[in-house]
Protein backbone atom coordinates (compact mmCIF):
# COMPACT_ATOMS: atom_id res chain seq x y z
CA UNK A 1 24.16 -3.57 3.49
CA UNK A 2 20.21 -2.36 2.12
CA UNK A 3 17.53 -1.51 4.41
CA UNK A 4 14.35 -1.89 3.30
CA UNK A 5 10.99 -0.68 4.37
CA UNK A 6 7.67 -2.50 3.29
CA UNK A 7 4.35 -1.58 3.33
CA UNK A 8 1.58 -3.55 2.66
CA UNK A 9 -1.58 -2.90 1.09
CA UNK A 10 -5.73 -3.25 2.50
CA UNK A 11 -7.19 -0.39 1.74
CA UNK A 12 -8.51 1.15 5.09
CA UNK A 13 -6.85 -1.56 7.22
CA UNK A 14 -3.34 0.73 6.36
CA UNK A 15 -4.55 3.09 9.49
CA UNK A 16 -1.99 0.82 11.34
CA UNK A 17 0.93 1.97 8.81
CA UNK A 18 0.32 5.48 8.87
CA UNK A 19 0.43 5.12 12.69
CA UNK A 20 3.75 3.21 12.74
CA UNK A 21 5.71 5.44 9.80
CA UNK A 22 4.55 8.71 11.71
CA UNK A 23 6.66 7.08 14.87
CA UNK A 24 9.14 6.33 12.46
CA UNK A 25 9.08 10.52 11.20
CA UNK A 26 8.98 11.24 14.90
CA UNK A 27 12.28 9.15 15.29
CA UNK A 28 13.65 10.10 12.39
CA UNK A 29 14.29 6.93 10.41
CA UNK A 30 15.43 6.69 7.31
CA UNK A 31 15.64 3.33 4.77
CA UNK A 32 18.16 3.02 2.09
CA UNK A 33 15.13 1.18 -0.27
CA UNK A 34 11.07 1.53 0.28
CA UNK A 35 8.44 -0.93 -1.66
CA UNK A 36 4.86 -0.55 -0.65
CA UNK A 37 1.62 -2.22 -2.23
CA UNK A 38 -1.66 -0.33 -3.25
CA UNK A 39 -2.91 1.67 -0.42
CA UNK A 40 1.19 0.92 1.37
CA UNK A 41 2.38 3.06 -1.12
CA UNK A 42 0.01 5.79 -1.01
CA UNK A 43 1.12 5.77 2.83
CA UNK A 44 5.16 5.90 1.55
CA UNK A 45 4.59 8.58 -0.19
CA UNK A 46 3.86 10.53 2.58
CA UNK A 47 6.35 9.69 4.82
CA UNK A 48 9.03 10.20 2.32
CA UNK A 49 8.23 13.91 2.08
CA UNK A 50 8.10 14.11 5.51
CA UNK A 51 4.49 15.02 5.82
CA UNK A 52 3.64 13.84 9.29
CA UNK A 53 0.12 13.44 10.35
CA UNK A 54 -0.46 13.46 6.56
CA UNK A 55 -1.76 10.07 6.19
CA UNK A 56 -3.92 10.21 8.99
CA UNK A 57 -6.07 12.63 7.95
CA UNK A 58 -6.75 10.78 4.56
CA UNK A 59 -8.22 7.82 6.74
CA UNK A 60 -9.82 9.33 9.26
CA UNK A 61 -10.55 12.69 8.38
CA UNK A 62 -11.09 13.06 4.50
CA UNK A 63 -12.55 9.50 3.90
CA UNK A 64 -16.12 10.46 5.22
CA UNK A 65 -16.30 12.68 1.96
CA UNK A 66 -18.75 10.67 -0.13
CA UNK A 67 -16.33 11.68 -3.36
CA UNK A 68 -13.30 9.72 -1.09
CA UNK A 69 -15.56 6.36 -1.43
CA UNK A 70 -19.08 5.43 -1.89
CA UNK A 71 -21.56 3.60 -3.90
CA UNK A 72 -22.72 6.49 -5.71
CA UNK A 73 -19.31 6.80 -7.04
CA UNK A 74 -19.30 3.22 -8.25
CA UNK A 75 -22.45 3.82 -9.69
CA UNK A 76 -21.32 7.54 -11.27
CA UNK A 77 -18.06 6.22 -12.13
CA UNK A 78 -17.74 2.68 -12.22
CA UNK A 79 -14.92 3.75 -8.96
CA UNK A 80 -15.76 3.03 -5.26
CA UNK A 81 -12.66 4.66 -4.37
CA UNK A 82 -12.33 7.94 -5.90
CA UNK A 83 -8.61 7.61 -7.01
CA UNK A 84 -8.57 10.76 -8.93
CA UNK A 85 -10.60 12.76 -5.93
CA UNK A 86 -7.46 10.96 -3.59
CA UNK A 87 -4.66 11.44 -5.65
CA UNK A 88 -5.56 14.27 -7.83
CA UNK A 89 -7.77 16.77 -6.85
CA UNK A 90 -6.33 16.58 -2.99
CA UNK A 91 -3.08 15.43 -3.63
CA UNK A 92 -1.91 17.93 -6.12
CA UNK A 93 -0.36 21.21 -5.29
CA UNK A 94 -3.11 23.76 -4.52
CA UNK A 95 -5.32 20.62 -3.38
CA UNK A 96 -7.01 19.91 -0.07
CA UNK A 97 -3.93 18.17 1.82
CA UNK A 98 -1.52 18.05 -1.41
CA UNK A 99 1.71 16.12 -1.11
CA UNK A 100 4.84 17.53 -1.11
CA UNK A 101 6.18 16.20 -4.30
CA UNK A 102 9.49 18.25 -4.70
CA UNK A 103 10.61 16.27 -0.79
CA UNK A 104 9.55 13.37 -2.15
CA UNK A 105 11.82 13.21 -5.26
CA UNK A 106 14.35 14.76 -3.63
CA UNK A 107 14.88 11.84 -0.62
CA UNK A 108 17.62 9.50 -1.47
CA UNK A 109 15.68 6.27 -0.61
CA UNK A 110 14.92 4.17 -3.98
CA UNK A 111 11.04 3.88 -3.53
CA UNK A 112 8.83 1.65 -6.06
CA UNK A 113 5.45 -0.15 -6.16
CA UNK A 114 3.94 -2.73 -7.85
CA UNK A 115 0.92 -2.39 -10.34
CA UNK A 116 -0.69 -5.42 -12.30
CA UNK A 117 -0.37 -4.90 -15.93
CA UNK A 118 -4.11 -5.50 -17.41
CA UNK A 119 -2.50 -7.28 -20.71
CA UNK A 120 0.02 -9.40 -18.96
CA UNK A 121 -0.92 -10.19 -15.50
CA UNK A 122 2.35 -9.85 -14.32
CA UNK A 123 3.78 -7.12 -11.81
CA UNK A 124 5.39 -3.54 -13.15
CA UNK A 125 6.99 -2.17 -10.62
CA UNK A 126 6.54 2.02 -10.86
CA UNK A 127 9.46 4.43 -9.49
CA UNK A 128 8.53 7.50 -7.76
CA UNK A 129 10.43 9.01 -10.62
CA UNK A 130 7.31 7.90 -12.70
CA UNK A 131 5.03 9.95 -11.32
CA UNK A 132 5.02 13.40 -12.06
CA UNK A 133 4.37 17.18 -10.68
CA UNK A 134 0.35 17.33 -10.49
CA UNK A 135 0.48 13.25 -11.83
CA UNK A 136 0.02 10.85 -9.53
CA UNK A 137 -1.54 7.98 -12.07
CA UNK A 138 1.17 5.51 -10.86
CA UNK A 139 0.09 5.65 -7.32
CA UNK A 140 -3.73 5.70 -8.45
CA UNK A 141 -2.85 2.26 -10.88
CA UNK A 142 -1.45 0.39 -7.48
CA UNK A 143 -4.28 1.14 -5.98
CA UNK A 144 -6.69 0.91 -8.39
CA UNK A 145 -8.20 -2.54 -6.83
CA UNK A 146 -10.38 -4.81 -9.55
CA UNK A 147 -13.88 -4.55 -9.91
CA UNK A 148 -14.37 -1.52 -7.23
CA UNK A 149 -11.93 0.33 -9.83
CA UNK A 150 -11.85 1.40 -13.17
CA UNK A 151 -8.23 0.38 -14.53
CA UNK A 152 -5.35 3.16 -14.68
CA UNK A 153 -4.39 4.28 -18.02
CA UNK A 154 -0.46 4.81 -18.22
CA UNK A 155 1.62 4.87 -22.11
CA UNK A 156 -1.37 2.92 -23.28
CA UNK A 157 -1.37 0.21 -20.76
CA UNK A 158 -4.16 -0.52 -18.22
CA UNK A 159 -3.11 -1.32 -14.40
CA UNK A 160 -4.80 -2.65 -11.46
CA UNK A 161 -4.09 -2.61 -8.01
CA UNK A 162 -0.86 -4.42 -7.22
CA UNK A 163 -1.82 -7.18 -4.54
CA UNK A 164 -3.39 -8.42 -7.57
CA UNK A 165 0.39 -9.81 -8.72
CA UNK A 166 2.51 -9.11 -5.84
CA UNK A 167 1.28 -8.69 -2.63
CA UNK A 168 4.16 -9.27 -0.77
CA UNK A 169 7.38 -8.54 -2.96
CA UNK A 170 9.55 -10.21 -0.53
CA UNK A 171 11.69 -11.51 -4.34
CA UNK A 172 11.71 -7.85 -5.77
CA UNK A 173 13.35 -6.67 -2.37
CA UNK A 174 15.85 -9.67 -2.16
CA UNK A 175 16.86 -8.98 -6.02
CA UNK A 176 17.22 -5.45 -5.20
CA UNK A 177 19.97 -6.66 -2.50
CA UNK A 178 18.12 -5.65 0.34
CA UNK A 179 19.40 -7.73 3.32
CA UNK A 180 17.30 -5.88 6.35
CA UNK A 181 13.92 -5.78 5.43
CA UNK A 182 11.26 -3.73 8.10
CA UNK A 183 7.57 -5.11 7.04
CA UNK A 184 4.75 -3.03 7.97
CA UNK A 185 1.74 -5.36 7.44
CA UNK A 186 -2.00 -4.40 7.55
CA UNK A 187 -3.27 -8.21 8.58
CA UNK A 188 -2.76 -9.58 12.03
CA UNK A 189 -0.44 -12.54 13.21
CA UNK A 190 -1.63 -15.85 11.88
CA UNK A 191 -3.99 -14.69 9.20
CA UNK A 192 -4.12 -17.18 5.92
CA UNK A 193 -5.21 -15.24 2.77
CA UNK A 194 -8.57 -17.61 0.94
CA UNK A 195 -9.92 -17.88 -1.99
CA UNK A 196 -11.59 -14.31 -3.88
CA UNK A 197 -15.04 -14.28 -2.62
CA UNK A 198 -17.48 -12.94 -5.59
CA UNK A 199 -15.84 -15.24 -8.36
CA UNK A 200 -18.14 -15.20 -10.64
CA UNK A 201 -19.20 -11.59 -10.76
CA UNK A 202 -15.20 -11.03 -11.14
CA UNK A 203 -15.12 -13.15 -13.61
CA UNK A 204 -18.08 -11.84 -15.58
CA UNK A 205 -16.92 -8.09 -15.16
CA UNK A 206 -12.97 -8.77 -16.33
CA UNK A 207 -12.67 -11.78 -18.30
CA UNK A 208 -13.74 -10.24 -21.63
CA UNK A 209 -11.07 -7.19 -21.49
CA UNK A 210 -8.70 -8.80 -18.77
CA UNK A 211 -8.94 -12.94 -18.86
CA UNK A 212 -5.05 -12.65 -17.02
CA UNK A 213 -6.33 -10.69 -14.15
CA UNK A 214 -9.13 -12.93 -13.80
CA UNK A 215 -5.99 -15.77 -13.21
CA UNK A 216 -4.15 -13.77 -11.09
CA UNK A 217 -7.30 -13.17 -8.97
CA UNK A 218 -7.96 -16.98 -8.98
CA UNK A 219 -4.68 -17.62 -7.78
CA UNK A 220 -3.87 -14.77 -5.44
CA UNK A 221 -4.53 -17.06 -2.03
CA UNK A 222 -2.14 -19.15 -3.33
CA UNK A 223 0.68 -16.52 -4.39
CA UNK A 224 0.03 -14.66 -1.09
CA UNK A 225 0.28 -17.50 1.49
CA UNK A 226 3.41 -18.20 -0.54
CA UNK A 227 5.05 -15.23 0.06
CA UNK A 228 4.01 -14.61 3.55
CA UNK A 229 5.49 -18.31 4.07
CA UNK A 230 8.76 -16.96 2.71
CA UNK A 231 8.52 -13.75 4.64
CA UNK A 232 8.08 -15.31 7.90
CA UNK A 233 11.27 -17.71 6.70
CA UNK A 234 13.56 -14.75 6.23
CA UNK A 235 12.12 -13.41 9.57
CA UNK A 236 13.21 -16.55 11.38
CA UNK A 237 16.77 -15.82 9.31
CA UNK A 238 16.88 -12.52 10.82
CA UNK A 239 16.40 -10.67 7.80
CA UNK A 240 13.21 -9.10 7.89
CA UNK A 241 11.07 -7.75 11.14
CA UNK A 242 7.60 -7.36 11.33
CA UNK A 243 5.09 -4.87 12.29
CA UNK A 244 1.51 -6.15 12.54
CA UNK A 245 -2.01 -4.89 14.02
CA UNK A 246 -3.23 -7.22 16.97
CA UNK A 247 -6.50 -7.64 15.27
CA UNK A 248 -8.53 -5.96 18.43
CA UNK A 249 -9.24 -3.46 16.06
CA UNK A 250 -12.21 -4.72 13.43
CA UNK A 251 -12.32 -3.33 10.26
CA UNK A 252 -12.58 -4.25 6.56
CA UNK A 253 -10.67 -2.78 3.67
CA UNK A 254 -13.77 -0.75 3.40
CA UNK A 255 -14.30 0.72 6.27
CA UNK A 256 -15.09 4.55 6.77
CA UNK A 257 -15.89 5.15 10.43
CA UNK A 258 -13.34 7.51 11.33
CA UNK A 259 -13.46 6.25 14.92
CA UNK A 260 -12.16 3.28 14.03
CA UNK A 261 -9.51 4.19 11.47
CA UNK A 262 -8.42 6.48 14.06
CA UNK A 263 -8.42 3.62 17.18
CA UNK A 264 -6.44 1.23 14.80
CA UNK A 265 -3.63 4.21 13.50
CA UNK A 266 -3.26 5.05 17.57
CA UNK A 267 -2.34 1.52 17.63
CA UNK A 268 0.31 1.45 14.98
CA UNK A 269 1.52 4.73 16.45
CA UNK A 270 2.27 3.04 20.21
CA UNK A 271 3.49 0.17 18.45
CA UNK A 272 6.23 2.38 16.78
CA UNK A 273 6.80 4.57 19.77
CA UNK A 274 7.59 1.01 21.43
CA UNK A 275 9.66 -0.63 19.53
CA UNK A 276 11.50 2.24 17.79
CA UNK A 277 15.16 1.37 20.11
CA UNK A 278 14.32 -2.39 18.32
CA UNK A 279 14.30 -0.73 14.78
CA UNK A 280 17.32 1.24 15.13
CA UNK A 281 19.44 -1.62 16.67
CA UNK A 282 18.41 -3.51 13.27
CA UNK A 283 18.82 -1.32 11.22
CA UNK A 284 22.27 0.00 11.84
CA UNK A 285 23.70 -3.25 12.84
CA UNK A 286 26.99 -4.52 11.56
């Protein structure tokens, strides 16, 4: 038997994971296998070094410094989100909240994350063995979403954010023979992904350099109502559980009042501290 724990991406909206793994640190969980998407694995990271709080503070505290996100660094940079001010400059060792990388290689649980190869299209799925002391560039490629970010540069290959390709690797975790899967998802119950608002300003930005980027983004409604379809499926098989915000909470991938990231991680914190007897039982079942 594999246990799996998922994260998904959306940016800002991950307030709710960082709540709900810090219950899980609390509890002291552990998963044989962790995937997590873009901003999801940002939030792993943490958790598998044991950093509580960590994660928190990168929403609510750290995100009101203009270098975190802003127009002026889009404009400056050609990056709304700062990825090398997030997962360089504070995340490496002497840093303003670095992580601890030596905890995080050494935990046993298998951990990867998706990033869309520029070339291709198609998902490459990073190891936390990829990244390296004072190098996160695998975790800034998942997160690195199109348009808003400049691609990553890894071995001569450019990445983008991986919702582009996989947003919910419900296939990668079933190959990887994971048979309990524990989802922690950043959109509310019911919500069906539509079609990529700004189309042709996508289009006119990527197609030149990236024209299989530009399809994935065409198609990623389609490829994500998909795979939440077969999520919820192997939910109703008993083979995955879900964790999702109640959607009281409004707020976009781009939000950065701290109130708010703050209101909707105290959510996903109460919703671990709630159900964390209902994790356990599935977890260690026979």
């Amino acid at each position: 038997m594999k246990t799996a724990l998922f994260v998904e991406g959306g940016g800002m909206k991950c307030a709710y994971s960082a709540g709900v793994l810090d219950a899980f640190l609390d509890a002291g969980l552990s998963f044989d296998y962790a995937i997590g998407v873009s901003a999801g694995a940002a939030n792993i990271c943490s958790f598998l070094a044991g950093q509580r709080d960590r994660n928190r503070r990168y929403y609510v505290v750290h995100s009101t410094d203009k270098r975190y996100m802003s127009f002026r660094s889009y404009l400056k940079t050609g990056n709304y989100f700062g990825l090398q001010f997030i997962y360089g400059d504070m995340t490496n060792e002497g840093g303003g909240d670095p992580l601890d990388y030596d905890k995080l290689i050494e935990n046993p649980t298998e951990f990867y994350f998706p990033a869309t190869d520029g070339e291709t299209g198609l998902p490459h799925y990073f190891k936390k063995e990829d990244c390296r002391r004072n190098d996160y560039r695998p975790i800034m490629a998942t997160c690195a979403l199109p348009v808003v970010s400049n691609p990553v540069e890894i071995d001569g290959r450019f990445y983008f954010d991986g919702g582009v390709s996989d947003s919910i690797p419900i296939r990668k975790m079933k190959a990887d023979g994971c048979d309990r899967i524990v989802c922690l998802m950043s959109k509310p119950e019911g919500f069906v992904m539509q079609p990529q608002g700004h189309k042709k300003f996508y289009t006119m930005k990527l197609r030149k350099k990236f024209p299989k980027v530009v399809e994935r983004l065409d198609r990623r409604y389609i490829d994500y109502n998909n795979e939440q379809k077969e999520l919820l499926e192997t939910v109703n098989q008993g083979g995955a559980m879900l964790f999702r915000p109640s959607g009281e909470v409004k707020m976009s991938t781009y939000t950065r009042d701290p109130a708010v990231m703050q209101l909707l991680y105290d959510e996903g914190l109460s919703d671990g501290r709630s159900r964390i007897n209902e994790v356990k039982e599935y977890i260690n079942k026979e």
